[in-house]
Protein backbone atom coordinates (compact mmCIF):
# COMPACT_ATOMS: atom_id res chain seq x y z
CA UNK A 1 0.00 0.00 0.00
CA UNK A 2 1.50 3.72 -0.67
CA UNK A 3 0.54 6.04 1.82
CA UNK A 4 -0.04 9.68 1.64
CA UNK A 5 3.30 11.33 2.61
CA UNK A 6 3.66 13.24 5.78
CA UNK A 7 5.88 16.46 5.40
CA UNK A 8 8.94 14.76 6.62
CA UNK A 9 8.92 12.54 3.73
CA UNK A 10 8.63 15.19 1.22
CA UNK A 11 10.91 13.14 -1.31
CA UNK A 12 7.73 11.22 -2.78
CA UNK A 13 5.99 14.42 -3.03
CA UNK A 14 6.78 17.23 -5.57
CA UNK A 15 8.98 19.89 -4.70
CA UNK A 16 7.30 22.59 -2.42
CA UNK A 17 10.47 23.96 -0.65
CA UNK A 18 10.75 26.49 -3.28
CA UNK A 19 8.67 29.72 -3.91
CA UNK A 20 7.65 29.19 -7.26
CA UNK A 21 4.11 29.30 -7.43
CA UNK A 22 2.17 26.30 -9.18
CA UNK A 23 -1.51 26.73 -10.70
CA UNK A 24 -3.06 23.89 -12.02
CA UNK A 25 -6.51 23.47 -14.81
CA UNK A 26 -8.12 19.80 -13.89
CA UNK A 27 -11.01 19.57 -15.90
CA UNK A 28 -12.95 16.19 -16.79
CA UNK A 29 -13.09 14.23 -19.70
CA UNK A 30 -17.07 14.04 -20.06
CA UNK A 31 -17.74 16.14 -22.41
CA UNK A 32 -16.72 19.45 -24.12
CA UNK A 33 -15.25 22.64 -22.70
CA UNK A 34 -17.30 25.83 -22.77
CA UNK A 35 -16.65 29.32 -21.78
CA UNK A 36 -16.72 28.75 -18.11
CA UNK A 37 -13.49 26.44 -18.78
CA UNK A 38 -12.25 28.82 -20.95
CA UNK A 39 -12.06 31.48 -18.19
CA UNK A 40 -10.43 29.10 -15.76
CA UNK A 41 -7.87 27.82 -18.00
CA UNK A 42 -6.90 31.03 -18.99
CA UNK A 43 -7.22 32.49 -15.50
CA UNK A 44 -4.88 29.94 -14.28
CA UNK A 45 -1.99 30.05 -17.19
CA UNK A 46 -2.04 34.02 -16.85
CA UNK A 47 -1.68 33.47 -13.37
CA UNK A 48 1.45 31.15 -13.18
CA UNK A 49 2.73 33.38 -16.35
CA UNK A 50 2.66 36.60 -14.24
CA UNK A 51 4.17 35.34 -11.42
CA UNK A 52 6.27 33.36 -12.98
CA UNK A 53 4.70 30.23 -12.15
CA UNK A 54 4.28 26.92 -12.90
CA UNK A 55 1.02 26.20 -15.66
CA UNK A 56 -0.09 22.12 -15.07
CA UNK A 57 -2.91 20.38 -16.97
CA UNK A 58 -4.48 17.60 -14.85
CA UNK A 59 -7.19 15.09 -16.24
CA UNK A 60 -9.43 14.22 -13.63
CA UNK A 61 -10.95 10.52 -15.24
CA UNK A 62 -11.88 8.79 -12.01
CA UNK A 63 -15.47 8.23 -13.43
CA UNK A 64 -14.84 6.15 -16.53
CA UNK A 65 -18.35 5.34 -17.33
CA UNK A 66 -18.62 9.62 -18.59
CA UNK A 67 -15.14 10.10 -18.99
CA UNK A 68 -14.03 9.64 -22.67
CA UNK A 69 -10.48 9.65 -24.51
CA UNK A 70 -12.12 12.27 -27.19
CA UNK A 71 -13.27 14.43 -25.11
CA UNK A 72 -9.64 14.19 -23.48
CA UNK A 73 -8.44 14.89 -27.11
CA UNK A 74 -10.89 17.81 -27.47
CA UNK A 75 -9.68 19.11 -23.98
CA UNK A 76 -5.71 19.14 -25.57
CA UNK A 77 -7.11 20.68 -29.03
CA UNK A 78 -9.71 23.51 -27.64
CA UNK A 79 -6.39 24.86 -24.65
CA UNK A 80 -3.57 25.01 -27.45
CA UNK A 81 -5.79 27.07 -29.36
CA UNK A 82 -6.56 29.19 -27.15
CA UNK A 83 -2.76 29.67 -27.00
CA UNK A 84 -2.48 28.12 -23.68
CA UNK A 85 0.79 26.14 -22.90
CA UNK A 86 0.99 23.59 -19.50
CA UNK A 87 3.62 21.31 -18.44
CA UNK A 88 4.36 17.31 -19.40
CA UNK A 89 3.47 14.88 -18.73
CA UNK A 90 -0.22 15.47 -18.07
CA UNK A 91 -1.57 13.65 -14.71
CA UNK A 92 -4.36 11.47 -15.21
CA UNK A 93 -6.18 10.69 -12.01
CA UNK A 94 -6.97 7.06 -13.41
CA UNK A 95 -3.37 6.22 -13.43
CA UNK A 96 -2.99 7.04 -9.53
CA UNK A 97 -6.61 4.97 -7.62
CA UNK A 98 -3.94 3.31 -5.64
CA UNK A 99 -2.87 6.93 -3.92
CA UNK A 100 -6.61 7.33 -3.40
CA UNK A 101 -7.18 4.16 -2.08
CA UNK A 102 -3.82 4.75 0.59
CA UNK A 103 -5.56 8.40 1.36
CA UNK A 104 -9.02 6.23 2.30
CA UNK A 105 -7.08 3.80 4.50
CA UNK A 106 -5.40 6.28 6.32
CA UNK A 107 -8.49 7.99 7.26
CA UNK A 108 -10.22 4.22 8.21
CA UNK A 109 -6.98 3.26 10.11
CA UNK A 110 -7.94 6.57 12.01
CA UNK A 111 -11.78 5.77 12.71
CA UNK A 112 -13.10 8.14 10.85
CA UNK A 113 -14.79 7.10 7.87
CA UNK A 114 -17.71 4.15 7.95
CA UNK A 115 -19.67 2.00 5.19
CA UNK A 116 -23.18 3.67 4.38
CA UNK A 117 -25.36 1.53 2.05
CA UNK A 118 -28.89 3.88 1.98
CA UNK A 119 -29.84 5.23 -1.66
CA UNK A 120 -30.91 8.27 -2.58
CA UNK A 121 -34.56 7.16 -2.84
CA UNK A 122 -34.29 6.27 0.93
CA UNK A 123 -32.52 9.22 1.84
CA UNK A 124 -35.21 11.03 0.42
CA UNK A 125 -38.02 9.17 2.24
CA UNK A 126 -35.89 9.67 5.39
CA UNK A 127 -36.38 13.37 4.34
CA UNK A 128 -39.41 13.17 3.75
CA UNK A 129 -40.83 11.44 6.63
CA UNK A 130 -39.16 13.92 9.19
CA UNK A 131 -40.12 16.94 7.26
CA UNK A 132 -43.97 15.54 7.24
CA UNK A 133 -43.45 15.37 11.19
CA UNK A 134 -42.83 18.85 11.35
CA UNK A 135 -39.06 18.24 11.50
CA UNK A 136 -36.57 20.21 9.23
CA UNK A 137 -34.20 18.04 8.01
CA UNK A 138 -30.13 20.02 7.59
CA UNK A 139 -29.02 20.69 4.33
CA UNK A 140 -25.64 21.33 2.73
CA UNK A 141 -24.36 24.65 1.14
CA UNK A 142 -25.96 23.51 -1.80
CA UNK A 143 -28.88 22.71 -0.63
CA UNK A 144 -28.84 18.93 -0.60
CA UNK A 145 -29.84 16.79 2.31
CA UNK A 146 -27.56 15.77 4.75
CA UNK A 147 -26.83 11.83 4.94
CA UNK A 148 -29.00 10.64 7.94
CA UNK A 149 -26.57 9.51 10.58
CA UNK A 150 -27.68 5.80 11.49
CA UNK A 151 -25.04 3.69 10.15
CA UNK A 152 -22.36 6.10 11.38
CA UNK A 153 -22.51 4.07 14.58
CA UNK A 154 -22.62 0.96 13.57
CA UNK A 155 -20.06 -1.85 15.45
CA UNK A 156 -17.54 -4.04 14.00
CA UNK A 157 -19.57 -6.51 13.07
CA UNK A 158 -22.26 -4.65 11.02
CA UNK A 159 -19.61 -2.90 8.95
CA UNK A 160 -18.01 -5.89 8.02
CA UNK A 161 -21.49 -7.30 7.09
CA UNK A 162 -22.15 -4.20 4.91
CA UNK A 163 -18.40 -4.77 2.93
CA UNK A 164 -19.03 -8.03 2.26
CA UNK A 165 -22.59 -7.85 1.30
CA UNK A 166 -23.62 -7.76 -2.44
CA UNK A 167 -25.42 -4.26 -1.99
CA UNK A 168 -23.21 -1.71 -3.24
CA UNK A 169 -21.84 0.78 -0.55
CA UNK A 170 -20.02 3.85 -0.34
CA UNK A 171 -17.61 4.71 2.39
CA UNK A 172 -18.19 7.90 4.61
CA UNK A 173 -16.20 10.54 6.60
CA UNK A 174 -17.53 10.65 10.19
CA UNK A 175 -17.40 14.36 9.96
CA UNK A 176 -18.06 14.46 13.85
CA UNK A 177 -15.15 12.65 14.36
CA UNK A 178 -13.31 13.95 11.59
CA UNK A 179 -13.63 17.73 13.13
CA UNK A 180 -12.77 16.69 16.76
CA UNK A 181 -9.39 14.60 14.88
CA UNK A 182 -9.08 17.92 13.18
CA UNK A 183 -8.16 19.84 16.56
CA UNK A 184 -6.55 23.14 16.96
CA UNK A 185 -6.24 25.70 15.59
CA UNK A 186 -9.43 26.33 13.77
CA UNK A 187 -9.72 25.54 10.27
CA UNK A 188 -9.13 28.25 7.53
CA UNK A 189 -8.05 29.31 4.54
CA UNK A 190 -6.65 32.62 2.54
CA UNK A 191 -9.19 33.42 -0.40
CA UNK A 192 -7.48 35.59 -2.80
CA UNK A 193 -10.42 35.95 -4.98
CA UNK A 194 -14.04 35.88 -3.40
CA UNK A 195 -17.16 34.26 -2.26
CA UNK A 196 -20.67 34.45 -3.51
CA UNK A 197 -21.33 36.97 -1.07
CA UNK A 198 -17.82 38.83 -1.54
CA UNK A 199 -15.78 36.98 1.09
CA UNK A 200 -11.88 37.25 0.84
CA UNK A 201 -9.02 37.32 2.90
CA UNK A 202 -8.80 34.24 5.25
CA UNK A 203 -11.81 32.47 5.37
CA UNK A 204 -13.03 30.58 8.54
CA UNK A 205 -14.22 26.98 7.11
CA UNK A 206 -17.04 25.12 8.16
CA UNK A 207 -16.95 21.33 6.94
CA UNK A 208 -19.23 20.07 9.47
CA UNK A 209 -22.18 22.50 7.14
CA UNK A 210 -21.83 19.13 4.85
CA UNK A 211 -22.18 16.47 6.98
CA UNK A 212 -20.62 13.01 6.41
CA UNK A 213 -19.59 13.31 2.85
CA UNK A 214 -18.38 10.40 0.19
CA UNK A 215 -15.03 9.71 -0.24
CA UNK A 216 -15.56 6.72 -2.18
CA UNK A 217 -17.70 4.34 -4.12
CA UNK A 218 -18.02 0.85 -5.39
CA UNK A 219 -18.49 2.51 -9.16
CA UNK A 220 -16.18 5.71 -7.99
CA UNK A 221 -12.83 4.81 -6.21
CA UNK A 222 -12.52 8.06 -5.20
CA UNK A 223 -14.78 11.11 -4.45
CA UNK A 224 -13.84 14.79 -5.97
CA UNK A 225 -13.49 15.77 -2.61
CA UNK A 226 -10.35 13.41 -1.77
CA UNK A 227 -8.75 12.89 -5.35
CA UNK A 228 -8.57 16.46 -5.46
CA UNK A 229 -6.42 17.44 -2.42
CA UNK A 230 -4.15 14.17 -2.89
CA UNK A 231 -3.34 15.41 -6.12
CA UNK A 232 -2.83 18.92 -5.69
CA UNK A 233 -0.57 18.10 -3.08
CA UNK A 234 1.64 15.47 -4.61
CA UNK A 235 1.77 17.80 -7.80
CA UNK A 236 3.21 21.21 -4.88
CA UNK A 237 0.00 23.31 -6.32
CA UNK A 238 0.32 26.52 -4.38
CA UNK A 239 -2.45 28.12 -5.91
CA UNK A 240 -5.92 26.59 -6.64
CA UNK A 241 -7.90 29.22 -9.25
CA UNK A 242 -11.34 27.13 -9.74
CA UNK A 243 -15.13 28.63 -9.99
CA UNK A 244 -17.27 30.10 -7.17
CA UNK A 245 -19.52 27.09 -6.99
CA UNK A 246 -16.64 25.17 -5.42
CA UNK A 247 -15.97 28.08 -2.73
CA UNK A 248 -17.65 26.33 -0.15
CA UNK A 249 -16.29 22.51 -0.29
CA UNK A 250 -13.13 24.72 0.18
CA UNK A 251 -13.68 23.89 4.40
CA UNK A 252 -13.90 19.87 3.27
CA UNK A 253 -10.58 20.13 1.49
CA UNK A 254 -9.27 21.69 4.18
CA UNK A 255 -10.38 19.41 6.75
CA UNK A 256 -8.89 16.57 4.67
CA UNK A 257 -5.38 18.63 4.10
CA UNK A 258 -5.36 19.25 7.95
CA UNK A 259 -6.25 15.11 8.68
CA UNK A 260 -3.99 13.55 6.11
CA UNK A 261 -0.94 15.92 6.76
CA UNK A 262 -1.15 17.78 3.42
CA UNK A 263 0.01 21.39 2.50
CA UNK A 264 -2.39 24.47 2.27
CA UNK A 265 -2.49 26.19 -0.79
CA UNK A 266 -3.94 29.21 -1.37
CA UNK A 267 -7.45 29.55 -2.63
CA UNK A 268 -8.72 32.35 -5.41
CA UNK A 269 -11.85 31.53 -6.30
CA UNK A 270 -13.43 33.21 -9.67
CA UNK A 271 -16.84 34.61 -11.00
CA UNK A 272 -19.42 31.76 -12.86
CA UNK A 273 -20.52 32.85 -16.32
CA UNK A 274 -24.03 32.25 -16.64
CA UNK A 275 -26.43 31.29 -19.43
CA UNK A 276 -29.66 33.18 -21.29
CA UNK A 277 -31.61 31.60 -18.23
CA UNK A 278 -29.13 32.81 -15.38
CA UNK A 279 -27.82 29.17 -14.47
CA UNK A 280 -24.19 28.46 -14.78
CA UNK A 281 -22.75 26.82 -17.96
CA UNK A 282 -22.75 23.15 -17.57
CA UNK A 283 -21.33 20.31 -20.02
CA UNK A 284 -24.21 18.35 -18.85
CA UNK A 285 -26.43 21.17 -20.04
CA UNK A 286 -24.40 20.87 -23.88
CA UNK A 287 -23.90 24.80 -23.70
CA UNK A 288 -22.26 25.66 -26.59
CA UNK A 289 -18.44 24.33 -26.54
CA UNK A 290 -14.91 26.35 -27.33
CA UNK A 291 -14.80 24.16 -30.24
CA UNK A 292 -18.10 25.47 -31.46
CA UNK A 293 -16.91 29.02 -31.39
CA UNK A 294 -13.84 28.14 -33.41
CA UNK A 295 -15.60 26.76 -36.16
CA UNK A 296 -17.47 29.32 -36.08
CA UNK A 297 -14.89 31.68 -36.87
CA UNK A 298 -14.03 33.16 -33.40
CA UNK A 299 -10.71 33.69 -32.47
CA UNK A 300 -8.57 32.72 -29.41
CA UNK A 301 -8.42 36.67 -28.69
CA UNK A 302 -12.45 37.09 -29.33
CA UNK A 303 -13.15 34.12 -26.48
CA UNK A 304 -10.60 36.04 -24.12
CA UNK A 305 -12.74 39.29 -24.86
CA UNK A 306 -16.32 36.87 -23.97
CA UNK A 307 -14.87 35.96 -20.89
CA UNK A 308 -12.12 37.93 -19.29
């Protein structure tokens, strides 16, 4: 098994002794960029190119049932035109489960993640059979449900039931737990860009606001959540430049940095560009792609004008 390094064993991890700053674009392979990429990308290489920093292009591939090698293709094709230039070799996150799987194990070695088997239709008759009791039910920043709490407690025996079974389970962080590991001094983190209600400066985080999150899953290895701050601190990223609608699972990467002994990098987090209808651009949503605009007869300098 390779473990997560702690900081004395900073040879396995990239070299963070140094002050050059390192910005990193990780999008998925699931479909095509649009604007909203666009901006990142090129918020992140002007960025590292100002300060003369570090540019790095990681493909984040975990879920292979979305995740395609053409849109990794059309990832490659849609950056260089825009003129952007990263480091090789690119990280893939599918070549490295087995540093997501060590990350899990530390945190189980530790007590603080569990098995949770309930699916979403019974979370949401959970929901919905407090709520019709008069009982309001806590909700995450984004307005999901919490997971109700009553495997977290479950002994020895009943977990190991619940791994072996044939019903397909997802493994937890005991965020209870997890904050009370966490300890002094209070988690936070320095926002160079802002919140959606203008926050900057050093932000006081608040993981516990998302209860007991996944960190893994029998068809996922490995939740955003964890993959995320593994990699960006194997790879030294000192600066993480990423959209607004990830400000707030900024306190769960943070709690995870502080438990598994990883480095803080600073956070800058950057408007969303929106649709007609005011929602954000989504892949998911097929708004219109980079590629789409080029063949159009847009230019790298006409996108930068649409989005900077």
């Amino acid at each position: 098994m390779i473990f997560i390094p702690l900081p004395c064993q900073r040879e396995t991890m990239a070299d963070t002794s140094s002050t050059q700053p390192v910005f990193r674009f990780a999008p998925s392979p699931n479909g095509l960029l649009h604007l909203g990429h666009a901006l990142s990308a090129i918020l992140n290489h002007d960025m590292a190119k100002a300060s003369g920093g570090r540019f790095l292009l990681r493909i984040e591939d975990i879920d292979r049932t979305r995740c395609h090698p053409q849109f990794e293709a059309a990832i490659s094709s849609d950056l260089a035109w825009l003129g952007l230039e990263w480091e090789q070799p690119v990280r893939r996150q599918s070549d490295h489960l087995d540093l997501y799987a060590s990350a899990l194990q530390r945190l189980n070695d530790m007590g603080l993640v569990y098995p949770s088997v309930l699916s979403r239709g019974e979370i949401k008759a959970a929901v919905a059979d407090a709520e019709a009791r008069g009982n309001a039910w806590p909700r995450d920043p984004d307005g999901a449900p919490l997971y109700p709490e009553r495997e977290r407690d479950l002994g020895a025996d009943a977990r190991n039931a619940i791994v072996a079974g044939d019903k397909p389970h997802a493994w937890r962080l005991d965020m209870k737990k997890a904050v009370l590991a966490a300890g002094a001094p209070p988690l936070t983190w320095q926002e160079t860009g802002s919140g959606p209600d203008g926050e900057t400066g050093l932000i006081t985080a608040d993981p516990a606001a998302w209860g007991d999150i996944i960190l893994s899953r029998s068809d996922a290895p490995s939740s955003y959540h964890l993959s995320v701050i593994v990699d960006d601190a194997l790879q030294g990223i000192t600066h993480v430049v990423r959209g607004r609608d990830l400000y707030h699972a900024t306190a769960v990467h943070r709690l995870l940095q502080r438990l598994l002994d990883l480095p803080e990098p600073v956070y800058h987090h950057h408007r969303l560009l929106l649709g007609a209808d005011g929602r954000k651009l989504s892949k998911s949503n097929r708004d219109t792609g980079i590629s789409a605009f080029r063949e159009a007869g847009r230019s790298p300098a006409d996108i930068r004008a649409l989005v900077l």
